[in-house]
PDB file of N, CA and C in Angstrom:
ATOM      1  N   UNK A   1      -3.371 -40.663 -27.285  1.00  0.00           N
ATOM      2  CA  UNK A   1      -4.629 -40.756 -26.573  1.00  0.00           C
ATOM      3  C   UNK A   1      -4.586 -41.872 -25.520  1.00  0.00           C
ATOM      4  N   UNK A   2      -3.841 -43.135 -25.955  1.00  0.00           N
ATOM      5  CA  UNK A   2      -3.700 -44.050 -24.800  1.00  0.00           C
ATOM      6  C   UNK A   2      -3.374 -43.553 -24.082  1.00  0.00           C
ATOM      7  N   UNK A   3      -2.087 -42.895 -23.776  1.00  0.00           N
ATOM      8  CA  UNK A   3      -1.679 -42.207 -22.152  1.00  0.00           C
ATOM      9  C   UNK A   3      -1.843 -41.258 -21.691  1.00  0.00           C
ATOM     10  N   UNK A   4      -3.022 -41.048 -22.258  1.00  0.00           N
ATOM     11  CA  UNK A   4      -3.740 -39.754 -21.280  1.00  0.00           C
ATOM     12  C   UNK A   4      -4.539 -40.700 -20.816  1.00  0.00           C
ATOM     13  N   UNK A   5      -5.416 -41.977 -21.125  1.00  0.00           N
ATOM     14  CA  UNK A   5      -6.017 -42.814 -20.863  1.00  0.00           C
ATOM     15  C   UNK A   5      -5.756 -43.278 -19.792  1.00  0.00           C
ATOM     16  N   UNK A   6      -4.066 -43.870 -19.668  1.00  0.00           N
ATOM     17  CA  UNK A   6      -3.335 -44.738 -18.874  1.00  0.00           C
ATOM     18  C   UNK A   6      -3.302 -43.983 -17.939  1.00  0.00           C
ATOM     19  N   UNK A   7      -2.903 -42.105 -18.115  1.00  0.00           N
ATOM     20  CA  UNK A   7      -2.666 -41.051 -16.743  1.00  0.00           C
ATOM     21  C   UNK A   7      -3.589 -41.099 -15.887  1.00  0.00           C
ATOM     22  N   UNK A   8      -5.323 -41.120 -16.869  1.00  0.00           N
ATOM     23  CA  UNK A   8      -6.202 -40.873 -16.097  1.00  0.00           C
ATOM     24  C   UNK A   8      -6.563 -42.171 -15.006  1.00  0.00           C
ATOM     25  N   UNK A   9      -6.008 -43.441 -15.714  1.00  0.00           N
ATOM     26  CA  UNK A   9      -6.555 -44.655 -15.131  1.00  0.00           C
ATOM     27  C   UNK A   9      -5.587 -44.655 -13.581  1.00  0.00           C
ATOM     28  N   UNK A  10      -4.316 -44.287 -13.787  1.00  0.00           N
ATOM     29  CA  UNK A  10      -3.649 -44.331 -12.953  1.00  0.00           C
ATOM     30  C   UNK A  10      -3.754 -43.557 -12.065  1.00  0.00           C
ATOM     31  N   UNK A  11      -4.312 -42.137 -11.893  1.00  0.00           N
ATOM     32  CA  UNK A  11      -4.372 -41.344 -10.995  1.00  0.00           C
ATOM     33  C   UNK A  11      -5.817 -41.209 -10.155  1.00  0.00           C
ATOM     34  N   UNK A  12      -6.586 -41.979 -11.098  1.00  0.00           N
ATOM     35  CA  UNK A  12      -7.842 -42.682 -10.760  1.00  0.00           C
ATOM     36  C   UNK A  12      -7.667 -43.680  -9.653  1.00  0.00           C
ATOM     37  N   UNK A  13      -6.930 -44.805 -10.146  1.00  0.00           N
ATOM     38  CA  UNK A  13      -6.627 -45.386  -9.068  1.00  0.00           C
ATOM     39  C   UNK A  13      -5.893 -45.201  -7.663  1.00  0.00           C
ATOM     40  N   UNK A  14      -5.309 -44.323  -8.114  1.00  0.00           N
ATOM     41  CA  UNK A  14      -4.570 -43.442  -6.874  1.00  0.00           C
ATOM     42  C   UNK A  14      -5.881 -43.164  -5.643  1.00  0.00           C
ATOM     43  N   UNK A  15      -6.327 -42.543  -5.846  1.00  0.00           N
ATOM     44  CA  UNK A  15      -7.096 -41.792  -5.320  1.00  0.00           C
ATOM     45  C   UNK A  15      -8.284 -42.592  -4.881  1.00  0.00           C
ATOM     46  N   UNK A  16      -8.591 -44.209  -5.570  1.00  0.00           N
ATOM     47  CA  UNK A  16      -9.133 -45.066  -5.143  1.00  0.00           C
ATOM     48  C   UNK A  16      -9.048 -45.594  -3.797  1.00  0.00           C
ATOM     49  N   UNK A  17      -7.733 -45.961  -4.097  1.00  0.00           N
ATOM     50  CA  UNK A  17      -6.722 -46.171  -2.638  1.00  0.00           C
ATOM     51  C   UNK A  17      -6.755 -45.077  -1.472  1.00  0.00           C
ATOM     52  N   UNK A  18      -6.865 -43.857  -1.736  1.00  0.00           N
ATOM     53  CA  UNK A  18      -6.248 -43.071  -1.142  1.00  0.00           C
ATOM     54  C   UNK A  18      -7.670 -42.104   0.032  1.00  0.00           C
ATOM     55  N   UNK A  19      -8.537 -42.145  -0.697  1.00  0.00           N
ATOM     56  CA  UNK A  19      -9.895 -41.776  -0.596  1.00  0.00           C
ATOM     57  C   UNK A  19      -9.920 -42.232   1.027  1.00  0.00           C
ATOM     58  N   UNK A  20      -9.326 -43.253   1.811  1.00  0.00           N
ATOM     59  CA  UNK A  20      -9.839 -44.191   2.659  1.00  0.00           C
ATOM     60  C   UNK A  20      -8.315 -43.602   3.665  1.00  0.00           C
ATOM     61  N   UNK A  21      -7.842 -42.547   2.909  1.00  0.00           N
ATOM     62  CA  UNK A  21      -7.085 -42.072   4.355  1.00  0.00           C
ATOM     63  C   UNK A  21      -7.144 -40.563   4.406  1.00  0.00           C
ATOM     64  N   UNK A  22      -7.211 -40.046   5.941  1.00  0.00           N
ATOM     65  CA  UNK A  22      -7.550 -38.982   6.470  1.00  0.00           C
ATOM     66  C   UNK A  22      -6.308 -38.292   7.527  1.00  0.00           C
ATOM     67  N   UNK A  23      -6.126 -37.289   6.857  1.00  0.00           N
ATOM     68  CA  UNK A  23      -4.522 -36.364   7.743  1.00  0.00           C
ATOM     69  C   UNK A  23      -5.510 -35.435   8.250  1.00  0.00           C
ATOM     70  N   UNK A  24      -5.321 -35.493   9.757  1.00  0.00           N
ATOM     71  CA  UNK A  24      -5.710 -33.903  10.228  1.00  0.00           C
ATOM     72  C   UNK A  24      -4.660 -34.273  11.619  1.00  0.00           C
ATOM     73  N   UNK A  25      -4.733 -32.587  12.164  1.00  0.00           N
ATOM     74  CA  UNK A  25      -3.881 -32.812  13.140  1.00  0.00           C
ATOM     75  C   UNK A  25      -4.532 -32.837  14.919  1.00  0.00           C
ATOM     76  N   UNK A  26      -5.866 -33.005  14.869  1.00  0.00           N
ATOM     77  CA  UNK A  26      -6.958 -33.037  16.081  1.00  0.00           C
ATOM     78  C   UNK A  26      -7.705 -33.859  15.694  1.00  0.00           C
ATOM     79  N   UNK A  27      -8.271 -34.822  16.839  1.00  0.00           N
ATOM     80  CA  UNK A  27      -9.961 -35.756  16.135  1.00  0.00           C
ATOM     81  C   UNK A  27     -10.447 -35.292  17.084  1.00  0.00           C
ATOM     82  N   UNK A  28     -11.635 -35.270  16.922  1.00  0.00           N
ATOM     83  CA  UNK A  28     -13.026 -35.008  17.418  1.00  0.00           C
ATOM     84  C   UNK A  28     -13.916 -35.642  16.884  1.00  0.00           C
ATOM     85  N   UNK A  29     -14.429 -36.541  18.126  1.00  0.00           N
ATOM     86  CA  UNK A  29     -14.905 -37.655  17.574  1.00  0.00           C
ATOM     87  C   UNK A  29     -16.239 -37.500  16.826  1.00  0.00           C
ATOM     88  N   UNK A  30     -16.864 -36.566  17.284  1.00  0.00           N
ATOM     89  CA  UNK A  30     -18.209 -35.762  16.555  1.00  0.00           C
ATOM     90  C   UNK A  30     -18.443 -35.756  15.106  1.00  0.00           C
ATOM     91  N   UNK A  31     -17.531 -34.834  14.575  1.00  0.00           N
ATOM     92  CA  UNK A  31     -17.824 -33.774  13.208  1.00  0.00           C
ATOM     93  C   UNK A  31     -15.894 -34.054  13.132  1.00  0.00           C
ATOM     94  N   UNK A  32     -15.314 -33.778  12.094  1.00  0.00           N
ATOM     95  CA  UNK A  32     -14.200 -33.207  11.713  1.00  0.00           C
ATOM     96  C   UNK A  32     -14.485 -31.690  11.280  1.00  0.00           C
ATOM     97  N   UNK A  33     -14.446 -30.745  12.389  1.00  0.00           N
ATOM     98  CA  UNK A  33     -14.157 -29.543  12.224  1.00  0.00           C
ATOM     99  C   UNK A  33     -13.184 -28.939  11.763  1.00  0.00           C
ATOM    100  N   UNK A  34     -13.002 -29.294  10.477  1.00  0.00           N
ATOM    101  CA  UNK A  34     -11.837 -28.799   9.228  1.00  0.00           C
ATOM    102  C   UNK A  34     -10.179 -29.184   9.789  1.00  0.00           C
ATOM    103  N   UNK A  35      -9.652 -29.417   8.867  1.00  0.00           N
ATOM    104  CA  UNK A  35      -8.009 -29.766   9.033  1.00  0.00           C
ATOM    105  C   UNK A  35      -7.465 -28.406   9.487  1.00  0.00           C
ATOM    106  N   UNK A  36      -6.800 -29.009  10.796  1.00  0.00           N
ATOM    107  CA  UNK A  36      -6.127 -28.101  11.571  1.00  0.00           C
ATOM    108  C   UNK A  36      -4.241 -28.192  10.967  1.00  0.00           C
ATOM    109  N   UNK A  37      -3.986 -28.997  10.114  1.00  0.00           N
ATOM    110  CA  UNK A  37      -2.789 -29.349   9.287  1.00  0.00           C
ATOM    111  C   UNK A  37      -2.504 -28.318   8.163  1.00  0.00           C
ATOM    112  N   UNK A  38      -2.786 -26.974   8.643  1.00  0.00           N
ATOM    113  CA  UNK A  38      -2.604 -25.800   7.344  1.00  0.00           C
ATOM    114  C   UNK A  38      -0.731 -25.611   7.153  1.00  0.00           C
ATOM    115  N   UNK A  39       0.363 -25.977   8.192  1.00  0.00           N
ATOM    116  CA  UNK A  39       1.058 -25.607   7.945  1.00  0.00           C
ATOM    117  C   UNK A  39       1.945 -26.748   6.447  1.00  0.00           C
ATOM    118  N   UNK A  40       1.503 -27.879   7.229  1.00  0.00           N
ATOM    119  CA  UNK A  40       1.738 -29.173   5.956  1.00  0.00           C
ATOM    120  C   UNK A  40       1.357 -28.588   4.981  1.00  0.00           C
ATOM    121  N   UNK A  41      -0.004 -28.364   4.522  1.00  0.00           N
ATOM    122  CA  UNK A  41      -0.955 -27.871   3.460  1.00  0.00           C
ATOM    123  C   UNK A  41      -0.087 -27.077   2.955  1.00  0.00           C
ATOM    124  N   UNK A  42       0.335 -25.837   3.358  1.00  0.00           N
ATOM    125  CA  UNK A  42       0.889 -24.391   2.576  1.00  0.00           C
ATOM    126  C   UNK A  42       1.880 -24.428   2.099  1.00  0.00           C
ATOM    127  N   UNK A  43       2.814 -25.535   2.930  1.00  0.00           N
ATOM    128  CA  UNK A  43       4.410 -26.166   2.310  1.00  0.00           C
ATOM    129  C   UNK A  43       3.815 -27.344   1.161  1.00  0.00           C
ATOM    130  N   UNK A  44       3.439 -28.346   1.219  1.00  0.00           N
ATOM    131  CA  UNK A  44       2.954 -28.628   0.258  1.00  0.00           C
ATOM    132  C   UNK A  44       2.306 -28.324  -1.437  1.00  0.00           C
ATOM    133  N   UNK A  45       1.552 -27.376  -0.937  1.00  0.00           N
ATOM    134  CA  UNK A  45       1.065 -26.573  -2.097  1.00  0.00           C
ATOM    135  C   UNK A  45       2.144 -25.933  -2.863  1.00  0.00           C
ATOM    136  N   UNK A  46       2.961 -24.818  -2.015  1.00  0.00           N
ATOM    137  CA  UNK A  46       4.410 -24.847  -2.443  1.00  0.00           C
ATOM    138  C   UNK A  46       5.381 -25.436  -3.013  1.00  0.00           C
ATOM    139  N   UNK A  47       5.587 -26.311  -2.353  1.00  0.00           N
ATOM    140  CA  UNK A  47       6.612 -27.486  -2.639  1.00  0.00           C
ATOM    141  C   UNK A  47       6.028 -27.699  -4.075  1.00  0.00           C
ATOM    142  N   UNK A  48       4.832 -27.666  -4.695  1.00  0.00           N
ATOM    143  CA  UNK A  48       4.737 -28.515  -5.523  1.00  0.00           C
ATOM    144  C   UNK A  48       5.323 -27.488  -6.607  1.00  0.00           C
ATOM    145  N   UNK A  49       4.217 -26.141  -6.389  1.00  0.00           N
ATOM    146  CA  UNK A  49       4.542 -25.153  -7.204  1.00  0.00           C
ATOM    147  C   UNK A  49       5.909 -24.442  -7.724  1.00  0.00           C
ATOM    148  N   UNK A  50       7.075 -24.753  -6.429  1.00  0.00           N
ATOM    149  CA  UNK A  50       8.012 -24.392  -7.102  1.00  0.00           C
ATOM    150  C   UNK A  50       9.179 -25.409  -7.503  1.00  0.00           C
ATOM    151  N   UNK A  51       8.537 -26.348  -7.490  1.00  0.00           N
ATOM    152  CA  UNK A  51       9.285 -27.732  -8.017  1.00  0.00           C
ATOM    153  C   UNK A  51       8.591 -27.669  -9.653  1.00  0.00           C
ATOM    154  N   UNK A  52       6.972 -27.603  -9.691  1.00  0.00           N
ATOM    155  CA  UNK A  52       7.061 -27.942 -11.079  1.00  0.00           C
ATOM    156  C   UNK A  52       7.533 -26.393 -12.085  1.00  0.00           C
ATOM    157  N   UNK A  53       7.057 -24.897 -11.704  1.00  0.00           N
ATOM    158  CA  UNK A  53       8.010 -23.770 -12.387  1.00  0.00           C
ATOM    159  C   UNK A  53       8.486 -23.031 -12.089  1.00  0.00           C
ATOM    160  N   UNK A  54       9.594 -23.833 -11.127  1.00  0.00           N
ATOM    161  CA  UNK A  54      10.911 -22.968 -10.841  1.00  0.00           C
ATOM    162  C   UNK A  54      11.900 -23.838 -11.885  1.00  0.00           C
ATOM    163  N   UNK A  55      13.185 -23.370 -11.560  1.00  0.00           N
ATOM    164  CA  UNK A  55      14.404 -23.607 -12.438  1.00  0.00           C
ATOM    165  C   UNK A  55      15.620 -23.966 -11.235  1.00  0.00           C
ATOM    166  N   UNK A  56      16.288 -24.622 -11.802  1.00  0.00           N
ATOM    167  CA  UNK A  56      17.430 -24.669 -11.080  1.00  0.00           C
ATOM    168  C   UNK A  56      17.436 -24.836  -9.888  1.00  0.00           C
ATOM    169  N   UNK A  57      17.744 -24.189  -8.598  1.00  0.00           N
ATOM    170  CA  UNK A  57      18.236 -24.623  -7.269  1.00  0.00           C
ATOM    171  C   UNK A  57      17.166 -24.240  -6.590  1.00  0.00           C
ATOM    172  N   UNK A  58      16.299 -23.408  -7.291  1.00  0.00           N
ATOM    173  CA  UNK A  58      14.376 -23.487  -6.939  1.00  0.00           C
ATOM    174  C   UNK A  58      14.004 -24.988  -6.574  1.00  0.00           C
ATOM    175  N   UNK A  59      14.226 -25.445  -7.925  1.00  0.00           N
ATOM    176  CA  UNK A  59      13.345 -26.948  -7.585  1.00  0.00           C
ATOM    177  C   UNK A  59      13.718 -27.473  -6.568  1.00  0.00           C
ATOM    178  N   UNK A  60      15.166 -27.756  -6.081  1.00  0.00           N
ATOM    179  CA  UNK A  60      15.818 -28.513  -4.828  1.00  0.00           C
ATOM    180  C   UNK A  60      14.977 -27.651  -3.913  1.00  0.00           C
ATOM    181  N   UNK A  61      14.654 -26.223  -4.011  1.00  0.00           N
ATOM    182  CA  UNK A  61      13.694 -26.043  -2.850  1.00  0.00           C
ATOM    183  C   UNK A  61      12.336 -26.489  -2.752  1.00  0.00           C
ATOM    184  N   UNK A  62      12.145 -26.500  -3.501  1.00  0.00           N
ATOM    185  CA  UNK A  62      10.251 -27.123  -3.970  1.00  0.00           C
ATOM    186  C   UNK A  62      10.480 -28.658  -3.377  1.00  0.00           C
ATOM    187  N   UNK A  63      11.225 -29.209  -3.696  1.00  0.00           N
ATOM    188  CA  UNK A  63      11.869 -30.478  -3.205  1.00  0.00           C
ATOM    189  C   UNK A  63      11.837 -30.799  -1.453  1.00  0.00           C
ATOM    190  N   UNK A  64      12.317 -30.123  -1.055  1.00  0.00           N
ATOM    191  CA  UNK A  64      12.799 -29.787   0.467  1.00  0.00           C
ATOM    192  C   UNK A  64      11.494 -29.412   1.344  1.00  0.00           C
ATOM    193  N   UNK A  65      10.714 -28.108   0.255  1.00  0.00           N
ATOM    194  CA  UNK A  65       9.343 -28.218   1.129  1.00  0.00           C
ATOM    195  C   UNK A  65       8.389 -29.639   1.176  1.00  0.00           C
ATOM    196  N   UNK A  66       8.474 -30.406  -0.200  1.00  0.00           N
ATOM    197  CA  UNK A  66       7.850 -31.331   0.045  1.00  0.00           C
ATOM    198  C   UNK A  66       8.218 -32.143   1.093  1.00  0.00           C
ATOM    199  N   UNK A  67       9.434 -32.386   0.985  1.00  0.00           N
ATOM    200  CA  UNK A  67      10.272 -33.488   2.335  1.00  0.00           C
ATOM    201  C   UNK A  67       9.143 -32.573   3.842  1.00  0.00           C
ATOM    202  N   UNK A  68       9.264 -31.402   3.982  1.00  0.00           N
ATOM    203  CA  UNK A  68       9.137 -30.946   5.431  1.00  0.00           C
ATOM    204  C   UNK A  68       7.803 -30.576   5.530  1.00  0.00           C
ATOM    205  N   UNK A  69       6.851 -31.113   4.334  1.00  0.00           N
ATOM    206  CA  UNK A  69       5.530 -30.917   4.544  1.00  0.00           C
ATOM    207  C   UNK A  69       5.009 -32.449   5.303  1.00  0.00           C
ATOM    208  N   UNK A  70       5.367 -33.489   4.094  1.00  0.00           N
ATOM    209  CA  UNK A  70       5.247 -34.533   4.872  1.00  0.00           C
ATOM    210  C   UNK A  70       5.866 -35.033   5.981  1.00  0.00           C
ATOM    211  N   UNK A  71       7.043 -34.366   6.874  1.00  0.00           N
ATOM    212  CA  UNK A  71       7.578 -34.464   8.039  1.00  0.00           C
ATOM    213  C   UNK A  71       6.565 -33.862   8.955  1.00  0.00           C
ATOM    214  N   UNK A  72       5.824 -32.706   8.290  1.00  0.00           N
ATOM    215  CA  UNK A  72       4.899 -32.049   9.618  1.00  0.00           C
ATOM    216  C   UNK A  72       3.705 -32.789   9.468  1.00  0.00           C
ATOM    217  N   UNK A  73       3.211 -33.657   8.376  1.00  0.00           N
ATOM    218  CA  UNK A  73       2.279 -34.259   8.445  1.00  0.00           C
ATOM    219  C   UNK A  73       2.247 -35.739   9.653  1.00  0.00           C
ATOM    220  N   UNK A  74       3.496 -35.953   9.524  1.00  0.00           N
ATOM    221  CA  UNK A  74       3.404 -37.341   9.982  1.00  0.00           C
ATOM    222  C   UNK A  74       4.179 -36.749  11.690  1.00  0.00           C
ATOM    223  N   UNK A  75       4.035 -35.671  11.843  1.00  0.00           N
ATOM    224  CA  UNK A  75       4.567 -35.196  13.206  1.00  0.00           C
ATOM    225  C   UNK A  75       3.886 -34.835  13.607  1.00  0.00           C
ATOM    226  N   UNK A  76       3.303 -33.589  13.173  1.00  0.00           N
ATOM    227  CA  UNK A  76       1.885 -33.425  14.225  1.00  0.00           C
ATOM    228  C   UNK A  76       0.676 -33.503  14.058  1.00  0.00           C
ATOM    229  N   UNK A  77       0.343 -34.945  13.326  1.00  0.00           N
ATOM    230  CA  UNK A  77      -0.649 -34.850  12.735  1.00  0.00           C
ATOM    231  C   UNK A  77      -1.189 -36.044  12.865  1.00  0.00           C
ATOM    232  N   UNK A  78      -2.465 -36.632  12.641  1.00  0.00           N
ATOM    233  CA  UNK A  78      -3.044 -38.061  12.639  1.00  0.00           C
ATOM    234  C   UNK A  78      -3.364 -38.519  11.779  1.00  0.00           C
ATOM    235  N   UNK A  79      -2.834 -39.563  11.402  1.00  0.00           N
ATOM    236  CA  UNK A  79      -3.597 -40.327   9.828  1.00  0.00           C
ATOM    237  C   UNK A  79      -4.761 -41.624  10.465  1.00  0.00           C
ATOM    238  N   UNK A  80      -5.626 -40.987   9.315  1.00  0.00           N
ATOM    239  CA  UNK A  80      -6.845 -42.363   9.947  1.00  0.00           C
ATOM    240  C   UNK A  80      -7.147 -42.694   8.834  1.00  0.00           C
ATOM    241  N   UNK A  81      -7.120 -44.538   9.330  1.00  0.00           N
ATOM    242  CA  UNK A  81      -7.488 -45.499   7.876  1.00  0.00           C
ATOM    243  C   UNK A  81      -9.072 -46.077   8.313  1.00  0.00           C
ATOM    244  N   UNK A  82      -9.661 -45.711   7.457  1.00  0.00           N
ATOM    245  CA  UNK A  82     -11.332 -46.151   7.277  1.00  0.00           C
ATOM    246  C   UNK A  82     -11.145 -47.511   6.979  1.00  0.00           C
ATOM    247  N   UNK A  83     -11.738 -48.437   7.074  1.00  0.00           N
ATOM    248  CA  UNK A  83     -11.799 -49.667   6.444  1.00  0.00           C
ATOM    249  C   UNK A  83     -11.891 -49.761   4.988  1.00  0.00           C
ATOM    250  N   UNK A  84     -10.805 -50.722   4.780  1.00  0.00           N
ATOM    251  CA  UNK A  84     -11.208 -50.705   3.182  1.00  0.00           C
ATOM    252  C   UNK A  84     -11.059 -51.859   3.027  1.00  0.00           C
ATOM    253  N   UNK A  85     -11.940 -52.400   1.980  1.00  0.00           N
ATOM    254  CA  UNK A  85     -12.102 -54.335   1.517  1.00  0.00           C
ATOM    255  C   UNK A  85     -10.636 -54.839   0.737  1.00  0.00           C
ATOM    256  N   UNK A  86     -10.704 -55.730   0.331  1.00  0.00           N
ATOM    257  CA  UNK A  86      -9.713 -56.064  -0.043  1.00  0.00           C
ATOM    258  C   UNK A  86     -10.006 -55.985  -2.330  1.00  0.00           C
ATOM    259  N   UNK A  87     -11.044 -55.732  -2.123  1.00  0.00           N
ATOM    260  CA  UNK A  87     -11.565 -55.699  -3.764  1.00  0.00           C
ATOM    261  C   UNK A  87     -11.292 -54.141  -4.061  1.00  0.00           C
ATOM    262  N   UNK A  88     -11.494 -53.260  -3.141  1.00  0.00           N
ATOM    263  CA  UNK A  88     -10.976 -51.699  -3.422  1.00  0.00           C
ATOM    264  C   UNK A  88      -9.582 -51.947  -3.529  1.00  0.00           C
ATOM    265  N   UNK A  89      -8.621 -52.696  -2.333  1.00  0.00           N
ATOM    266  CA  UNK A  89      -7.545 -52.069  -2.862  1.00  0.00           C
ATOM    267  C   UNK A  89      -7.088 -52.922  -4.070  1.00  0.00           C
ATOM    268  N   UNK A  90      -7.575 -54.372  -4.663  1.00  0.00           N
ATOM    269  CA  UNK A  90      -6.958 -54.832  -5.567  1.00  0.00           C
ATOM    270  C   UNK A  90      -7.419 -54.233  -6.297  1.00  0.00           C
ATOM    271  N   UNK A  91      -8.814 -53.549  -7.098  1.00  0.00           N
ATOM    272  CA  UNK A  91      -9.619 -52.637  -8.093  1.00  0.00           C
ATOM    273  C   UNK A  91      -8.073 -50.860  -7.739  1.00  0.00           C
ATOM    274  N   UNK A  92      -8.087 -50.371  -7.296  1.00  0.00           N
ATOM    275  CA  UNK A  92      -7.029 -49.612  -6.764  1.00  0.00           C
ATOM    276  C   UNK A  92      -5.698 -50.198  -7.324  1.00  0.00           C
ATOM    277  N   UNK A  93      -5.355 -50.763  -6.715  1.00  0.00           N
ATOM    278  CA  UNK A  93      -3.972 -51.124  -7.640  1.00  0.00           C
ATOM    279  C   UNK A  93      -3.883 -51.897  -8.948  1.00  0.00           C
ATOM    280  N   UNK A  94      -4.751 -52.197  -9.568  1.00  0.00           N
ATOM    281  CA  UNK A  94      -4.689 -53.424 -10.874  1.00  0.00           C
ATOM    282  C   UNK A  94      -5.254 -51.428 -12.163  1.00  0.00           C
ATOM    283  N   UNK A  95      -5.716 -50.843 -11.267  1.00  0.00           N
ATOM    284  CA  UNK A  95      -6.311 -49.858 -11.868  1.00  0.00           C
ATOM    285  C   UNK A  95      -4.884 -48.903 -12.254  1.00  0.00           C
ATOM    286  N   UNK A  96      -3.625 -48.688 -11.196  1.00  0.00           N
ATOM    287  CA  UNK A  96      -2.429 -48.395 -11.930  1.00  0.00           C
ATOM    288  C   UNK A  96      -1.386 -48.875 -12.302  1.00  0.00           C
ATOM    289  N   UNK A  97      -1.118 -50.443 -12.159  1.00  0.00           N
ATOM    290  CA  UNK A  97      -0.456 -50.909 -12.833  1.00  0.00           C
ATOM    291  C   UNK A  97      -1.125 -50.796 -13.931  1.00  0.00           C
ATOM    292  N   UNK A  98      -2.482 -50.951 -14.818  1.00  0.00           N
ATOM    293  CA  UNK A  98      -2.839 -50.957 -15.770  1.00  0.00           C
ATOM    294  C   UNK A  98      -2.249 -49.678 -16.430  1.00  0.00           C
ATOM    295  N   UNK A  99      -2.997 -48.207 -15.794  1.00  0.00           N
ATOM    296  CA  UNK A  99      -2.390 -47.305 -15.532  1.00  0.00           C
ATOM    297  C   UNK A  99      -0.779 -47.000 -16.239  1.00  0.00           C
ATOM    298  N   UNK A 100      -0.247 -47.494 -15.503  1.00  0.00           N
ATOM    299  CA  UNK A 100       1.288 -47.101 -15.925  1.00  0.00           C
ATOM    300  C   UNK A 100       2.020 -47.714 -16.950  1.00  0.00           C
ATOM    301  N   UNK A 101       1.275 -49.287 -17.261  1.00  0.00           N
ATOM    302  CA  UNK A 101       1.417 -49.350 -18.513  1.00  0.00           C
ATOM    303  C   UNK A 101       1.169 -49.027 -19.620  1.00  0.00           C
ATOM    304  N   UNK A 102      -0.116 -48.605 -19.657  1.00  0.00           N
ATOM    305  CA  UNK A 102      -0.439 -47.647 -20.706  1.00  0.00           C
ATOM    306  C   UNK A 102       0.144 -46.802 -21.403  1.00  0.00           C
ATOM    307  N   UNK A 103       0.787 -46.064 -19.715  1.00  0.00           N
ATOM    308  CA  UNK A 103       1.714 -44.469 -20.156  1.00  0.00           C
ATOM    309  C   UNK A 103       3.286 -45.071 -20.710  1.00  0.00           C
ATOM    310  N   UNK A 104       3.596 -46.354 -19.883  1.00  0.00           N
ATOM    311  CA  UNK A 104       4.954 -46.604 -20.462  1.00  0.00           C
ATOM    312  C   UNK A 104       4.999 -46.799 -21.907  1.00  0.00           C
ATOM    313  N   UNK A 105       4.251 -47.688 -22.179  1.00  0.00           N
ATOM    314  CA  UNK A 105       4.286 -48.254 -23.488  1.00  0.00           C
ATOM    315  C   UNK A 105       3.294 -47.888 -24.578  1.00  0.00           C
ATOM    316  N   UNK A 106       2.531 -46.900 -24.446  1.00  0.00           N
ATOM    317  CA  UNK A 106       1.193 -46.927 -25.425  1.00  0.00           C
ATOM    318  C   UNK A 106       0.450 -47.569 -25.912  1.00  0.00           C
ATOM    319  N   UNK A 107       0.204 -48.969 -24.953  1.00  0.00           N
ATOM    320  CA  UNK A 107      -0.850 -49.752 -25.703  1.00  0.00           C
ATOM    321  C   UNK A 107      -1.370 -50.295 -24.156  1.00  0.00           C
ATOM    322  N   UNK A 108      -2.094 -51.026 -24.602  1.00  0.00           N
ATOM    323  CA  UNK A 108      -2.941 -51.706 -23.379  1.00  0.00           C
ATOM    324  C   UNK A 108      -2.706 -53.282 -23.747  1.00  0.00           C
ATOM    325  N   UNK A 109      -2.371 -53.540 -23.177  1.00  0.00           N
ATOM    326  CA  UNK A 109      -1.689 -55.266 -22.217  1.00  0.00           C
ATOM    327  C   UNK A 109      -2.381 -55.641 -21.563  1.00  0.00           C
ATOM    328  N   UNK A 110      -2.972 -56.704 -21.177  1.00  0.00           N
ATOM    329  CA  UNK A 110      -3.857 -57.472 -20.383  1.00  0.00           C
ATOM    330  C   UNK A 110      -3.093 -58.498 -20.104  1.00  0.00           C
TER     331      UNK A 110
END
């Protein structure tokens, strides 16, 4: 039960951090009229799917899409960082080191 605890704390914190960045591949300074980044997206989604149930020389492909999802992300695409305080990202990271100790070891350490 701890490291489902520790998974959740950690992926919690992930996403703490993470919440405060934005991939699309157009701004408009208006509205964000939906992510124009579908080709990242579809390799991605992929990548993940046949990395976690494929077998064998599958996964090196599931692998490869991930590599060339985040290549098209960071190619034709814009990342925007919102402001974030410095108490999010230490609450954010103290949230998975806690996190990952949990899962390493099954107990909680302070």
């Amino acid at each position: 039960m701890i490291r489902l605890i520790g998974l959740g704390l950690f992926f919690w914190g992930f996403w703490f951090i993470g919440q405060n960045i934005i991939f699309t591949s157009r701004i408009s300074f208006f509205t964000f009229r939906g992510i124009a980044a579908g080709g990242s997206i579809i390799l991605l989604i992929g990548g993940i799917c046949t990395y976690l149930f494929g077998s064998g020389s599958s996964r090196n492909a599931g692998l490869v899409m991930l590599f060339l999802s985040i290549v098209l992300i960071f190619m034709g695409g814009v990342i925007i960082i919102t402001p974030t305080s410095l108490a999010e990202v230490f609450i954010g990271i103290a949230a998975m080191i806690f996190g990952g100790r949990m899962i390493t070891s099954g107990r909680y350490d302070i």
